[in-house]
Structure formats: C-alpha cells, structure tokens
N, C-alpha and C. Protein backbone atom coordinates (compact mmCIF):
# COMPACT_ATOMS: atom_id res chain seq x y z
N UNK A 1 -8.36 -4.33 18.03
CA UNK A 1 -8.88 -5.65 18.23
C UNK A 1 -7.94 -6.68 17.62
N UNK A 2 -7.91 -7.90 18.36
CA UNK A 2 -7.11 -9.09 17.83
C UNK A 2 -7.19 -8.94 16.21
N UNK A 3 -6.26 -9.15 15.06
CA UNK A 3 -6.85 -8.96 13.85
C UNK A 3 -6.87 -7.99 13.07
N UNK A 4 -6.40 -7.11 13.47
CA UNK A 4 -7.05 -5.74 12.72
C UNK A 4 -5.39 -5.24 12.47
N UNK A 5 -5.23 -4.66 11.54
CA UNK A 5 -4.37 -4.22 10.70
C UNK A 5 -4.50 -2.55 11.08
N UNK A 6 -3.09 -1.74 11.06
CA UNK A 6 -2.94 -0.69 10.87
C UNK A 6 -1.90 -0.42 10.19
N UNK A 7 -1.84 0.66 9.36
CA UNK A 7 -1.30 1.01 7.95
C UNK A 7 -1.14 2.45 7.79
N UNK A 8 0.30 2.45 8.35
CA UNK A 8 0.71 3.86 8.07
C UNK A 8 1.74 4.28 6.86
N UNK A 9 1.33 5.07 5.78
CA UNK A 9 2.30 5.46 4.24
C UNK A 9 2.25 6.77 4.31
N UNK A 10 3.33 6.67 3.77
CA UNK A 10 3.81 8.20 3.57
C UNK A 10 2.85 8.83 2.40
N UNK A 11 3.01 9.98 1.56
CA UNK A 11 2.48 10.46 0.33
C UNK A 11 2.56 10.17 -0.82
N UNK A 12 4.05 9.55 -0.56
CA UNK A 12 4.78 8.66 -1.79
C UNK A 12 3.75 7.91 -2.09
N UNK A 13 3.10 6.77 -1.25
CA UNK A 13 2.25 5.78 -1.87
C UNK A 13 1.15 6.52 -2.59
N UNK A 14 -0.04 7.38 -2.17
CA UNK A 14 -0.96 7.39 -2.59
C UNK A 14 -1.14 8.54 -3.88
N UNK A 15 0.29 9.43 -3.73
CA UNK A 15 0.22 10.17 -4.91
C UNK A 15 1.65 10.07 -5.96
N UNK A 16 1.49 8.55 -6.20
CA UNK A 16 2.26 7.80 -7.50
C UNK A 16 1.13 8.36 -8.21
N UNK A 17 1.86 8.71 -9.58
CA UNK A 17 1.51 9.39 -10.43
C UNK A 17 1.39 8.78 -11.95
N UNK A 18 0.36 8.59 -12.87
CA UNK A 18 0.21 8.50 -13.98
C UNK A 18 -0.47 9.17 -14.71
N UNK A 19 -0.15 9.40 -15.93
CA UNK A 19 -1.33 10.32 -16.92
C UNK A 19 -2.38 10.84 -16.03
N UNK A 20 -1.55 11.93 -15.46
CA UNK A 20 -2.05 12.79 -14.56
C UNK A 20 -3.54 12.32 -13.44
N UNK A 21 -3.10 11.08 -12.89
CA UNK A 21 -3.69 10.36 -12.06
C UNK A 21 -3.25 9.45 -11.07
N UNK A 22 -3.54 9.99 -9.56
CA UNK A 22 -3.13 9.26 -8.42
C UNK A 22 -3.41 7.86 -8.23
N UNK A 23 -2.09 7.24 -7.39
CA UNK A 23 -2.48 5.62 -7.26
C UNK A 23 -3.91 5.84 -5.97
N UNK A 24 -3.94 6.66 -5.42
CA UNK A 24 -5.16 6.92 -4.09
C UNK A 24 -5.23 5.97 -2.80
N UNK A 25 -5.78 6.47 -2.16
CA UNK A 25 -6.34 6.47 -1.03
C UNK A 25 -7.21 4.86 -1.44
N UNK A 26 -8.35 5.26 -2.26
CA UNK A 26 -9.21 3.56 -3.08
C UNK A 26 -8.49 2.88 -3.16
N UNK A 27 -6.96 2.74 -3.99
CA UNK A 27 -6.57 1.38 -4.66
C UNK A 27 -6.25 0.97 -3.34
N UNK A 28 -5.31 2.45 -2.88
CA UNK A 28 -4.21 1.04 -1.43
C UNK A 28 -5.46 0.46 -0.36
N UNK A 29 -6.52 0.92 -0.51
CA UNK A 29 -7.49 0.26 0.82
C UNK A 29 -8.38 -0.87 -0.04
N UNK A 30 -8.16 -1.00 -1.54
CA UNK A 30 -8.97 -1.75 -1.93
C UNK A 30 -7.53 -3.11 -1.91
N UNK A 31 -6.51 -3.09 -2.19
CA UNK A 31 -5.46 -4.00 -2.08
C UNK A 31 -5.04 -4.32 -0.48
N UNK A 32 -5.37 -3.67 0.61
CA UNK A 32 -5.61 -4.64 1.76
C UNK A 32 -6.76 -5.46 1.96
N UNK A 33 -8.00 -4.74 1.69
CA UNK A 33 -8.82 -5.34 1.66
C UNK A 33 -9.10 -6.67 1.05
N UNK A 34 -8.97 -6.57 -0.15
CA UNK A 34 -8.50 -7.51 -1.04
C UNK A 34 -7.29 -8.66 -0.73
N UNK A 35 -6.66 -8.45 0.40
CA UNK A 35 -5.82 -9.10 0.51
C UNK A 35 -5.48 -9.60 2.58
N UNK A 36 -6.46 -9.51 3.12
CA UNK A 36 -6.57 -9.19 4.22
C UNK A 36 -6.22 -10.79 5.02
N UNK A 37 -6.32 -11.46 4.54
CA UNK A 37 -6.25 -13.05 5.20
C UNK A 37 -4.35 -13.25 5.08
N UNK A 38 -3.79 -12.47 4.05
CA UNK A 38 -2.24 -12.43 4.25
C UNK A 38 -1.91 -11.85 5.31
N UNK A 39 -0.40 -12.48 5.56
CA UNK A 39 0.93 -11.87 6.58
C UNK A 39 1.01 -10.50 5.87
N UNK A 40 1.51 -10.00 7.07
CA UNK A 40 1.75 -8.14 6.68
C UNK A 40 2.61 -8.03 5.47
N UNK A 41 3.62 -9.07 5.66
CA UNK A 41 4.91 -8.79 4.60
C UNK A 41 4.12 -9.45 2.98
N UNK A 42 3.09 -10.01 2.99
CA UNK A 42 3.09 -10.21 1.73
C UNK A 42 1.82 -9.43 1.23
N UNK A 43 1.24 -8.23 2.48
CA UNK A 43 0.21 -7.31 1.91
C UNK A 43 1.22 -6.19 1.91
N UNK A 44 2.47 -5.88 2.27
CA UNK A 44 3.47 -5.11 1.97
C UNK A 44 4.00 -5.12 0.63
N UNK A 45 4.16 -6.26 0.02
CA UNK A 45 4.47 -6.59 -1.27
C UNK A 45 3.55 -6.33 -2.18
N UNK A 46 2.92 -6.82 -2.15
CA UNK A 46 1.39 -6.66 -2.83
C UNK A 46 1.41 -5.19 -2.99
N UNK A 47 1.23 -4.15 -2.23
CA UNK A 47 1.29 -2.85 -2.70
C UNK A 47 2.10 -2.39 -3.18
N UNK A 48 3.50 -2.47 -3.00
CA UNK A 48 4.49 -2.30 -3.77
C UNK A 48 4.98 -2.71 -4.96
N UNK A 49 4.05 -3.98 -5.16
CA UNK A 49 4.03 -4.26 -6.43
C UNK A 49 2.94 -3.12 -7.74
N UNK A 50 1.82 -3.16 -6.81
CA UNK A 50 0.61 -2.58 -7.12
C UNK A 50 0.82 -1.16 -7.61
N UNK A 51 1.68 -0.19 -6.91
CA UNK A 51 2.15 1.09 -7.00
C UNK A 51 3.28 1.14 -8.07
N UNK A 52 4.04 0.18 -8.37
CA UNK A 52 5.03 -0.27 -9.43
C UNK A 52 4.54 -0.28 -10.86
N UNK A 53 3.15 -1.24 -10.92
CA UNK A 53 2.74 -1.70 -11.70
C UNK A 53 1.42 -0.18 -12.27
N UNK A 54 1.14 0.61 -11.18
CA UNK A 54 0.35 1.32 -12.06
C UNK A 54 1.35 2.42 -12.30
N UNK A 55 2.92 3.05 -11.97
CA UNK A 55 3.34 4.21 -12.41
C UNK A 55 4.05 3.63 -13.72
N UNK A 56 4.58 2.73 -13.95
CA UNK A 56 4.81 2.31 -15.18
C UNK A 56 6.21 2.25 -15.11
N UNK A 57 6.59 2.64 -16.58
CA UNK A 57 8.28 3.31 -16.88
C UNK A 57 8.58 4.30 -15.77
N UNK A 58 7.27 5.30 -15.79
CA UNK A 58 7.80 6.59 -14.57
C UNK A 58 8.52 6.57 -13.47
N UNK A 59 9.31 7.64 -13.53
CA UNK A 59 10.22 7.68 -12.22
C UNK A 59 9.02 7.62 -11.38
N UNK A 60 9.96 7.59 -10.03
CA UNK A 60 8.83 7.68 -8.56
C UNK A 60 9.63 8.78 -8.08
N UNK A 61 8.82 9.95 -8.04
CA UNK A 61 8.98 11.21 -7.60
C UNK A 61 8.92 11.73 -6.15
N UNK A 62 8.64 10.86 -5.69
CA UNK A 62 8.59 11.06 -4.19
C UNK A 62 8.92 9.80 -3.46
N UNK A 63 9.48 9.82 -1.92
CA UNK A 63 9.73 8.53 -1.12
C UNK A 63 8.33 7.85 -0.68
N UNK A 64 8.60 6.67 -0.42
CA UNK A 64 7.64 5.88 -0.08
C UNK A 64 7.93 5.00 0.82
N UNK A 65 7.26 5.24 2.43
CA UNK A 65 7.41 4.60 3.38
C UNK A 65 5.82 3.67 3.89
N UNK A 66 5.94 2.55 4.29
CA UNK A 66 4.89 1.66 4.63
C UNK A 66 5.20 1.28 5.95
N UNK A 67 4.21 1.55 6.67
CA UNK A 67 4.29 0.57 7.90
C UNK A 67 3.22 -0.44 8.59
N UNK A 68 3.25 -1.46 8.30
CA UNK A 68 2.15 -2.05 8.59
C UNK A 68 1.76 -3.06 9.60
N UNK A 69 1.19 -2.92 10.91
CA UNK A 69 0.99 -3.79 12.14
C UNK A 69 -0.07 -4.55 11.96
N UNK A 70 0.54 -5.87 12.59
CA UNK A 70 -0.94 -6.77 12.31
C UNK A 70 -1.14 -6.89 14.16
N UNK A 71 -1.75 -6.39 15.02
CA UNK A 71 -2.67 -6.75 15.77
C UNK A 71 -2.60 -7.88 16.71
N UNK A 72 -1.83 -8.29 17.32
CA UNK A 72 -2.45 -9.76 18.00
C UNK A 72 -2.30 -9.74 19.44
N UNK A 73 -2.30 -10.46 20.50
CA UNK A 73 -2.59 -10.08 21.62
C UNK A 73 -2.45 -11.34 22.49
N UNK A 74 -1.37 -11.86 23.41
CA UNK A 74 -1.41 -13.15 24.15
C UNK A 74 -1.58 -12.84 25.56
C-alpha cells in the first residue's frame, strides 16, 4: 500500500550483541515504528545509530546489511 515501508536486514542487525543480549527483532521494529513519519535514509540512520549505541565499545561481529523501501505509487 501507498506508505508502507519494507525492511529487509541481515543477522548482523538483530543479533548485535551485549552482555550476552541481542539488539532483536523488538528494538529494530520498535525504532521504525517509532520513527515512521521519517525518509527511509533517516530511519536508516536511526538504526544504525541505535545498534551502535546499544553494542557499545564491542566489536561488531557480524556484517550488517539494511534495505529499506518506502512504498509510493504515481
């Protein structure tokens, strides 16, 4: 539908890792959600910030690919 967002990540995103706890499946759908009235590129950022900010110092142990379509239709 006009509007609607699709969001394809690799594993990298959802199993960033801290004190033996995943960034998940919840945060990244609660940070579109949360952020849904933005352009793709700055709900692209937004997670990448988000995934940054919860692994910490930690390396990132795995790749991390995002792809994100916004929907529109003329």
């Amino acid at each position: 539908m006009e509007g609607d967002l699709l969001l394809f990540y690799t594993d990298g995103v959802t199993e960033t890792e801290r004190s033996n706890e995943y960034f998940g499946v919840e945060r990244l759908s609660a940070i579109v959600q949360n952020n849904i009235s933005r352009n793709p590129d700055e709900i692209l950022e937004k997670i990448l910030t988000e995934v940054t900010k919860f692994k910490g110092s930690l390396s990132q142990e795995d790749d991390i690919t995002i792809i994100l379509l916004n929907c529109t239709y003329e």
